[in-house]
C-alpha atoms as a PDB file:
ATOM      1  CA  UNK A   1     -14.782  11.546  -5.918  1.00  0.00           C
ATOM      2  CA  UNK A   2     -11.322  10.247  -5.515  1.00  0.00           C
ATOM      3  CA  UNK A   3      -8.804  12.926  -4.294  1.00  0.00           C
ATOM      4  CA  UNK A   4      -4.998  11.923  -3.177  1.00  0.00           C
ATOM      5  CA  UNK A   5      -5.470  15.294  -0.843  1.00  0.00           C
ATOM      6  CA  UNK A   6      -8.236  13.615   0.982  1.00  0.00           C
ATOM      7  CA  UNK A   7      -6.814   9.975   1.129  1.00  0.00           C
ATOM      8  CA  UNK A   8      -3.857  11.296   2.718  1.00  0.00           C
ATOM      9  CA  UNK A   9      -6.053  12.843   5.481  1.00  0.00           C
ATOM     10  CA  UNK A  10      -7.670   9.204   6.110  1.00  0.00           C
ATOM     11  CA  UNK A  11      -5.049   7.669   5.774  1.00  0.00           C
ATOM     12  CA  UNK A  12      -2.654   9.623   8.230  1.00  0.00           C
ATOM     13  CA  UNK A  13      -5.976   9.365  11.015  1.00  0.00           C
ATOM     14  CA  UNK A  14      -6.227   5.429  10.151  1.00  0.00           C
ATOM     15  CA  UNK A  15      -2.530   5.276  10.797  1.00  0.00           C
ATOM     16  CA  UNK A  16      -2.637   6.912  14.157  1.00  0.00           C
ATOM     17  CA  UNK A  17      -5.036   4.544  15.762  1.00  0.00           C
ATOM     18  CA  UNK A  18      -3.481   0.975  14.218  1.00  0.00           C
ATOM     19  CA  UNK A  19      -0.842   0.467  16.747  1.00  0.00           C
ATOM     20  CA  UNK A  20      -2.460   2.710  20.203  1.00  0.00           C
ATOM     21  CA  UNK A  21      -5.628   3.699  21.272  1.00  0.00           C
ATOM     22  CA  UNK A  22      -5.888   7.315  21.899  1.00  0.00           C
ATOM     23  CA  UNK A  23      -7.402   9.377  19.076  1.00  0.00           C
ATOM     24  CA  UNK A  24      -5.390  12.323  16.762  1.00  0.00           C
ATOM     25  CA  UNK A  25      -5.820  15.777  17.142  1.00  0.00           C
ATOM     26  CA  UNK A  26      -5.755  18.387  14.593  1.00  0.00           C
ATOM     27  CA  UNK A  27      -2.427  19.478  15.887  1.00  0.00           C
ATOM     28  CA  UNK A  28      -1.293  16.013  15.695  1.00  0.00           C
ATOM     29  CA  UNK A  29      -2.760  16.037  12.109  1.00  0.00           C
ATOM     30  CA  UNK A  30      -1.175  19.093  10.952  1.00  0.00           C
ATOM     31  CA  UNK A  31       2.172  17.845  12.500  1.00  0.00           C
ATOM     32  CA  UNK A  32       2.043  14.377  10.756  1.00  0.00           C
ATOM     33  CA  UNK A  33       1.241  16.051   7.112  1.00  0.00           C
ATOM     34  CA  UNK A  34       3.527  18.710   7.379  1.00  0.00           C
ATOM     35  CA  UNK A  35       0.482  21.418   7.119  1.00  0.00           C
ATOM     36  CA  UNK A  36      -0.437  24.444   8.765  1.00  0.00           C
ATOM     37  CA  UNK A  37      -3.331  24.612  11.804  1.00  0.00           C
ATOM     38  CA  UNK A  38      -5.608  26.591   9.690  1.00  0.00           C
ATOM     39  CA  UNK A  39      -5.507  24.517   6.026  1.00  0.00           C
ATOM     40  CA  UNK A  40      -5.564  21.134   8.444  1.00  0.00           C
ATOM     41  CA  UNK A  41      -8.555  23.079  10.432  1.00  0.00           C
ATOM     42  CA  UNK A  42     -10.607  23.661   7.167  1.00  0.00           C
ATOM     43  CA  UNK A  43      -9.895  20.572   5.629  1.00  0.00           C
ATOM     44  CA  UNK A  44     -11.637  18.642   8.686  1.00  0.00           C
ATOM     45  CA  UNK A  45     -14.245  20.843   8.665  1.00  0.00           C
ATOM     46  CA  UNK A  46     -14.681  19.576   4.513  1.00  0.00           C
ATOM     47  CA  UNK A  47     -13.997  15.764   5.626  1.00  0.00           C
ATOM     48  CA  UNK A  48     -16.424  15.963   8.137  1.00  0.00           C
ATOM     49  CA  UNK A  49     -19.632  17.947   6.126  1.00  0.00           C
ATOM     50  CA  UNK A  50     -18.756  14.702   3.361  1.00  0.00           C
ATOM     51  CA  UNK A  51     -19.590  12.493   6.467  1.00  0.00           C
ATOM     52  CA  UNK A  52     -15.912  11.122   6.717  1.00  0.00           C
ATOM     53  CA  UNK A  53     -15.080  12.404  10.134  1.00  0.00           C
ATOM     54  CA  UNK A  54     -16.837  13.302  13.066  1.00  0.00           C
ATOM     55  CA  UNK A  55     -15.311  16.182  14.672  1.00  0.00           C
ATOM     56  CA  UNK A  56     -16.071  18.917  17.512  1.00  0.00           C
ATOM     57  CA  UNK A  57     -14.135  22.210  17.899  1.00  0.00           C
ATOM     58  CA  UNK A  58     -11.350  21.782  19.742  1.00  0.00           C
ATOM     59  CA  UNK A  59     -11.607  18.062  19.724  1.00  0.00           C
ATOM     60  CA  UNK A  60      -9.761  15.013  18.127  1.00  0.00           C
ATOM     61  CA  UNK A  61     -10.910  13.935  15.080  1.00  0.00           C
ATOM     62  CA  UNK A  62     -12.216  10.281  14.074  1.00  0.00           C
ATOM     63  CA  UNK A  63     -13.222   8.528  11.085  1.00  0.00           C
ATOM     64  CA  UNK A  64     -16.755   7.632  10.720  1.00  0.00           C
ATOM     65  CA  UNK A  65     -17.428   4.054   9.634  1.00  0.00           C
ATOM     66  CA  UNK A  66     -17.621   5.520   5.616  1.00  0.00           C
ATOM     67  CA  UNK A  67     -13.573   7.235   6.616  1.00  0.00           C
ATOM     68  CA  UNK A  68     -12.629   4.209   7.897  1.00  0.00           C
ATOM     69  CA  UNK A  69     -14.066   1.916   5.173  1.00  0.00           C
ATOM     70  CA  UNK A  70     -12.515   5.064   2.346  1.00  0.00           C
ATOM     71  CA  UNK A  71      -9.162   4.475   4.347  1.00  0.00           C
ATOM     72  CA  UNK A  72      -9.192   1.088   4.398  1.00  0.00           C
ATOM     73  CA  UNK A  73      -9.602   0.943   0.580  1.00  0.00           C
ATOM     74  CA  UNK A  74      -6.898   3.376   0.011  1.00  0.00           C
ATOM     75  CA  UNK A  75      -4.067   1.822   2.779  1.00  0.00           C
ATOM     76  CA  UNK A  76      -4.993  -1.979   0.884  1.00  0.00           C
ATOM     77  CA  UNK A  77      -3.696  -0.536  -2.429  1.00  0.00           C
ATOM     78  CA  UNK A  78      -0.636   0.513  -0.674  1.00  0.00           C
ATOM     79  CA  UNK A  79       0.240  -2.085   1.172  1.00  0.00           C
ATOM     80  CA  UNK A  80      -0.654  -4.754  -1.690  1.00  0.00           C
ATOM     81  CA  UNK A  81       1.673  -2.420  -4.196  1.00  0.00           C
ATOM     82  CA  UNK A  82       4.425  -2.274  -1.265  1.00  0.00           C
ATOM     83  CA  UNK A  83       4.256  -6.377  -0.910  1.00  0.00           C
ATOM     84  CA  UNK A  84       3.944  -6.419  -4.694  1.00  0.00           C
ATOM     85  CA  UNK A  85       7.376  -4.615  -4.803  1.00  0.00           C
ATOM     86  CA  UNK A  86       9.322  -6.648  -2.325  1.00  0.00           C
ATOM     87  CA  UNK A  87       8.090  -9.985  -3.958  1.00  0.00           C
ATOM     88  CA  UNK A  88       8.180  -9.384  -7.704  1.00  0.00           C
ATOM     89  CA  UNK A  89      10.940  -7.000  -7.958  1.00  0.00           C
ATOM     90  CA  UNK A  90      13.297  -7.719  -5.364  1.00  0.00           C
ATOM     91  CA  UNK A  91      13.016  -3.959  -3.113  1.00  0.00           C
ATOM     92  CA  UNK A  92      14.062  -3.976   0.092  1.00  0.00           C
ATOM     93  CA  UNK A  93      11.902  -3.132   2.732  1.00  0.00           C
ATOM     94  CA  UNK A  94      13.327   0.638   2.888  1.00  0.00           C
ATOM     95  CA  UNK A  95      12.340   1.084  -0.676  1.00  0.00           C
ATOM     96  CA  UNK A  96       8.787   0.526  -0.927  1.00  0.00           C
ATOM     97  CA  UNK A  97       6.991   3.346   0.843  1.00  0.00           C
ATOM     98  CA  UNK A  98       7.550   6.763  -1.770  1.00  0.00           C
ATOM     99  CA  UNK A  99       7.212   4.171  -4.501  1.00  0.00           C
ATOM    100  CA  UNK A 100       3.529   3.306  -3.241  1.00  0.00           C
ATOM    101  CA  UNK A 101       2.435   6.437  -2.268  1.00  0.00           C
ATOM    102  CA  UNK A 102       2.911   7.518  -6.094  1.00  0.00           C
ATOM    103  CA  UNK A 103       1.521   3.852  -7.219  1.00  0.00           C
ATOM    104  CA  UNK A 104      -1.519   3.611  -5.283  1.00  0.00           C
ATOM    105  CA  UNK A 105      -3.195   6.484  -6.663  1.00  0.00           C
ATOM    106  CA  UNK A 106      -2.639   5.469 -10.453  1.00  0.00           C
ATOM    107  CA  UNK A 107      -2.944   1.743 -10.823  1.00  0.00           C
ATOM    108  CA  UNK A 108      -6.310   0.607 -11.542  1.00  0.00           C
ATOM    109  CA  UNK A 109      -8.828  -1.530  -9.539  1.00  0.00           C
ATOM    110  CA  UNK A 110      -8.307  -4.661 -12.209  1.00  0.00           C
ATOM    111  CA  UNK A 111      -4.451  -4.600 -11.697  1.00  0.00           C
ATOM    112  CA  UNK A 112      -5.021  -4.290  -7.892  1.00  0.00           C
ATOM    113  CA  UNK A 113      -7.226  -7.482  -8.144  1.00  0.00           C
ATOM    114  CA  UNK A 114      -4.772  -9.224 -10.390  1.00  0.00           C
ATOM    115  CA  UNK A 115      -1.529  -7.934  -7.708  1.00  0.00           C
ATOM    116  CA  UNK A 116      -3.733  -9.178  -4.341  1.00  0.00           C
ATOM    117  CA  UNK A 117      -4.212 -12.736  -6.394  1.00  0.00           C
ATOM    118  CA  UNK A 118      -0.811 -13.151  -7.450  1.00  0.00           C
ATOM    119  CA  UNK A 119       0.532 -12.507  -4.121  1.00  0.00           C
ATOM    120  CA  UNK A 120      -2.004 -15.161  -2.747  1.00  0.00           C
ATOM    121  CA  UNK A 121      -4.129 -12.259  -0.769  1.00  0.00           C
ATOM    122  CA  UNK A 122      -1.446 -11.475   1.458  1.00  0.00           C
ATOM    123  CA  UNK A 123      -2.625 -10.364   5.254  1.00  0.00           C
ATOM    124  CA  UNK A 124       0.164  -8.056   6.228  1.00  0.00           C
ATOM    125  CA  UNK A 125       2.967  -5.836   4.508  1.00  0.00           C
ATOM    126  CA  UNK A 126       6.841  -6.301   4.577  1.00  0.00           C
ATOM    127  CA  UNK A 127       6.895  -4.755   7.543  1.00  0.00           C
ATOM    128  CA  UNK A 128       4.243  -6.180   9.067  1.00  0.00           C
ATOM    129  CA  UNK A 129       1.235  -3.901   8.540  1.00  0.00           C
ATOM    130  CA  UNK A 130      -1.956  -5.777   8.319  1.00  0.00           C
ATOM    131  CA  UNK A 131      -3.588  -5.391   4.908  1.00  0.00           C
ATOM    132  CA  UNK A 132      -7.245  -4.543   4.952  1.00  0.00           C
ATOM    133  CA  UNK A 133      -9.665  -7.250   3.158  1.00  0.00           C
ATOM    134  CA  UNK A 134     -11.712  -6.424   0.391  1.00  0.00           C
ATOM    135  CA  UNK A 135     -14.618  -5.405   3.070  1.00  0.00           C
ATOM    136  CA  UNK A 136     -12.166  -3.001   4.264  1.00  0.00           C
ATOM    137  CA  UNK A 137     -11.515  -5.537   7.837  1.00  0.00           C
ATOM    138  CA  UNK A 138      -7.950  -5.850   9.291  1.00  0.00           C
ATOM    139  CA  UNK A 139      -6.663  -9.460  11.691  1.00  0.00           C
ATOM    140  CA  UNK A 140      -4.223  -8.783  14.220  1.00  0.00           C
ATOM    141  CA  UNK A 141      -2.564 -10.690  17.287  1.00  0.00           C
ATOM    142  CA  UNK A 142      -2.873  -8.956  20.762  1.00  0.00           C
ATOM    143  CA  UNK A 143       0.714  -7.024  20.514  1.00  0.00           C
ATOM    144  CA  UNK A 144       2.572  -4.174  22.668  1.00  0.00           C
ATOM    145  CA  UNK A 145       5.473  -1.745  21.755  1.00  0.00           C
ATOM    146  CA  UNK A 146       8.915  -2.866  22.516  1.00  0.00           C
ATOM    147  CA  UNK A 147       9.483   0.004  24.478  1.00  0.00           C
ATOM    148  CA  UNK A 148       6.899  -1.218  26.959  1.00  0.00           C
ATOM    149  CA  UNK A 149       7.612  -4.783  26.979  1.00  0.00           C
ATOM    150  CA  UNK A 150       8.607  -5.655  30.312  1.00  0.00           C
ATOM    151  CA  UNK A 151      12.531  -7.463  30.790  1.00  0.00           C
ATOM    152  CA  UNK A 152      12.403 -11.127  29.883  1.00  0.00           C
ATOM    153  CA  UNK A 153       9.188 -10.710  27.986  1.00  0.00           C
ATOM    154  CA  UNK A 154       9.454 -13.021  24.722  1.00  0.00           C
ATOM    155  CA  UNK A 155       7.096 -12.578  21.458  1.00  0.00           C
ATOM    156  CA  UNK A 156       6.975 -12.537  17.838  1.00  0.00           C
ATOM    157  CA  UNK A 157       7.978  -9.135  15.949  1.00  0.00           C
ATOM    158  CA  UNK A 158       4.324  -8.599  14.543  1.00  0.00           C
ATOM    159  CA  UNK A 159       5.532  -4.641  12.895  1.00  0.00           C
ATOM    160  CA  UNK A 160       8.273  -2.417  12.885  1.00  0.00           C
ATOM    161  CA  UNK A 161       7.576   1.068  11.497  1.00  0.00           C
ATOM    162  CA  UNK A 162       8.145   2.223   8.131  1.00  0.00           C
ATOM    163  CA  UNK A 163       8.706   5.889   9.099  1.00  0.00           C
ATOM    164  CA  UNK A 164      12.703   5.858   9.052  1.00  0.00           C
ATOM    165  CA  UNK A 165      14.070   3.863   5.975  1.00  0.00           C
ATOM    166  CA  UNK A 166      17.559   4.166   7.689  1.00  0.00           C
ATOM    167  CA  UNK A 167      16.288   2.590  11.168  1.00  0.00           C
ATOM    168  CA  UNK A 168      15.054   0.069   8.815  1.00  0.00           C
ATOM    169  CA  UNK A 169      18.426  -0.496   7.319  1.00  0.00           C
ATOM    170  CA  UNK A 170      20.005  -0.738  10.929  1.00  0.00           C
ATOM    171  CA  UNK A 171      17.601  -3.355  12.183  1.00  0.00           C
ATOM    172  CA  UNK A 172      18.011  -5.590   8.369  1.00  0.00           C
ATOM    173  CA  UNK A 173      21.906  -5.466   9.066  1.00  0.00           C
ATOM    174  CA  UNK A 174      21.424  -6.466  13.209  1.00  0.00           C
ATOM    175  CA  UNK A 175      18.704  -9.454  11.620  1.00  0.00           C
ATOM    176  CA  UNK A 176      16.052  -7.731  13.573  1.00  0.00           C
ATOM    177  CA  UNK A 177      12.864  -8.430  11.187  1.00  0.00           C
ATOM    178  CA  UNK A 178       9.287  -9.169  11.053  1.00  0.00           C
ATOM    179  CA  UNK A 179       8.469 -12.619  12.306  1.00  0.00           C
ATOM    180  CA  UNK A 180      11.753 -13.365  14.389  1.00  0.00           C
ATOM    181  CA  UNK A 181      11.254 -14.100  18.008  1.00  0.00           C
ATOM    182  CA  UNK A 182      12.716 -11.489  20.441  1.00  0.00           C
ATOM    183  CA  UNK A 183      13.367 -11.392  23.707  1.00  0.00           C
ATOM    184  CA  UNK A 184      13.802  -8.285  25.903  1.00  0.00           C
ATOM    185  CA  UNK A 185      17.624  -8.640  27.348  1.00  0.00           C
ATOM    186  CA  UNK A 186      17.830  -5.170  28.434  1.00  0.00           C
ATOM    187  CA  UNK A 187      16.942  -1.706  28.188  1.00  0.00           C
ATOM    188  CA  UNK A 188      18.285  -1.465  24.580  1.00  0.00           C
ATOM    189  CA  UNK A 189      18.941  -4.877  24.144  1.00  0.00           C
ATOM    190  CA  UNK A 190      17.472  -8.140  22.804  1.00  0.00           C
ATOM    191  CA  UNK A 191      18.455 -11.779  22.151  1.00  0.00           C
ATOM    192  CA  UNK A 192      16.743 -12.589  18.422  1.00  0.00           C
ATOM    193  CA  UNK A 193      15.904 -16.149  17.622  1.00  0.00           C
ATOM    194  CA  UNK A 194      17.745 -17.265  20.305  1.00  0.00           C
ATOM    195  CA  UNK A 195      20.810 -15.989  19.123  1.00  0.00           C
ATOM    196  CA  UNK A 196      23.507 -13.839  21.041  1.00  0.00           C
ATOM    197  CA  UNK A 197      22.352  -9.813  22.111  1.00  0.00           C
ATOM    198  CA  UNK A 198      21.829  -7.310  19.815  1.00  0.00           C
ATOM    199  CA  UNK A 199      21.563  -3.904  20.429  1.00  0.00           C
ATOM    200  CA  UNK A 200      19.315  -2.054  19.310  1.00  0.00           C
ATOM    201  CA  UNK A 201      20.075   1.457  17.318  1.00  0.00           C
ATOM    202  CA  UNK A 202      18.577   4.761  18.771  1.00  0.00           C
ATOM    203  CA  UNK A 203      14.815   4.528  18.342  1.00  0.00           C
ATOM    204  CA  UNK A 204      14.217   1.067  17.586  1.00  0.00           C
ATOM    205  CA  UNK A 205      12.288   0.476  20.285  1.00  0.00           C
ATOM    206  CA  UNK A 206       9.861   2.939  19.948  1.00  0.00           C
ATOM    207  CA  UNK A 207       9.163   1.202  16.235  1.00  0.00           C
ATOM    208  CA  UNK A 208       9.038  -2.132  16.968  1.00  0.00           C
ATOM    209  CA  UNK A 209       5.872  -3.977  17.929  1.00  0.00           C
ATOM    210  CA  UNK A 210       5.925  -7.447  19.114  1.00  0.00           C
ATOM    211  CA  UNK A 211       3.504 -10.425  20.281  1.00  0.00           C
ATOM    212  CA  UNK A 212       1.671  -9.623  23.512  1.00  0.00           C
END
């Protein structure tokens, strides 16, 4: 049955393992979602008897292929109501986020059909998530974090996190934004579209993905 409780719990593992490989713990879990040990501890324990995670004591947790196809479902609605936003009613891309989280639980499956064809079936999110298909699949280009891009190294900014609206707001005002070419000038600096260097405010690289 549908539960917000339980979407947020697939959701918040699916989001741990977009942008890096290693898989979340339940500490990590509990830190993300603002939860005790214990209610995060039980919680898995309920996820995984419904066959949605596959979990050992003591051990990180991981969807199974009916989490990750639950998740998938879930982070399309919000990421189609987040592009929906942007397009149609002129947010910025600080805005969005609380707005879907309430939305994506509510609006039915018709009006999510009708949003993903009037955007044209959109493949990524204002800020460059990808947006699962209806089968629940995700495309992405080989990428790696800013903060590990080596100097000189040139790419395409694929994704910058939505976690900080004001980081956001610092990057829109530098014209650091999702599908600009960057280059890596200096430890916290970057030449965009071959423009003069901008540096980057306090965290930015740590948020900023960009073609491999």
């Amino acid at each position: 049955m549908p539960s917000p409780a339980v979407d947020d719990y697939l959701k918040t593992i699916y989001h741990h393992t977009e942008w890096q490989p290693a898989p979340i713990t339940p500490s990590q879990l509990a830190a993300t979602l603002g939860l005790a040990p214990s209610t995060v501890t039980e919680m898995v324990r309920k996820l995984a008897a419904q066959g949605l995670v596959s979990h050992r004591p003591y051990g990180p947790v991981a969807l199974t292929e009916a989490g990750r196809l639950r998740a998938a479902s879930i982070i399309r609605r919000h990421r189609l109501i987040e592009t929906w936003l942007v397009r149609e009613f002129g947010y910025a891309w600080d805005e969005v986020h609380d707005e879907a989280e309430v939305l994506e639980h509510t609006i039915s499956d018709r009006l999510l059909a009708g949003i993903a064809e009037r955007l044209g079936d959109p493949r990524f999110d204002p800020h460059g998530d990808a947006i699962p298909d209806a089968a629940g699949d995700v495309h992405r280009e080989p990428f790696v974090l800013l903060a590990d891009a080596t100097l000189g190294h040139t790419g395409r900014i694929l994704r910058v996190s939505d976690r900080d609206p004001s980081l956001l707001r610092a990057l829109e005002e530098r014209g650091v934004d999702v599908g600009h070419a960057l280059t890596v000038s200096g430890r916290d600096t970057v030449r965009v579209d071959d423009g003069g260097s901008v540096v980057l405010p306090p965290g930015a690289a740590a948020a900023i993905w960009v073609t491999a």
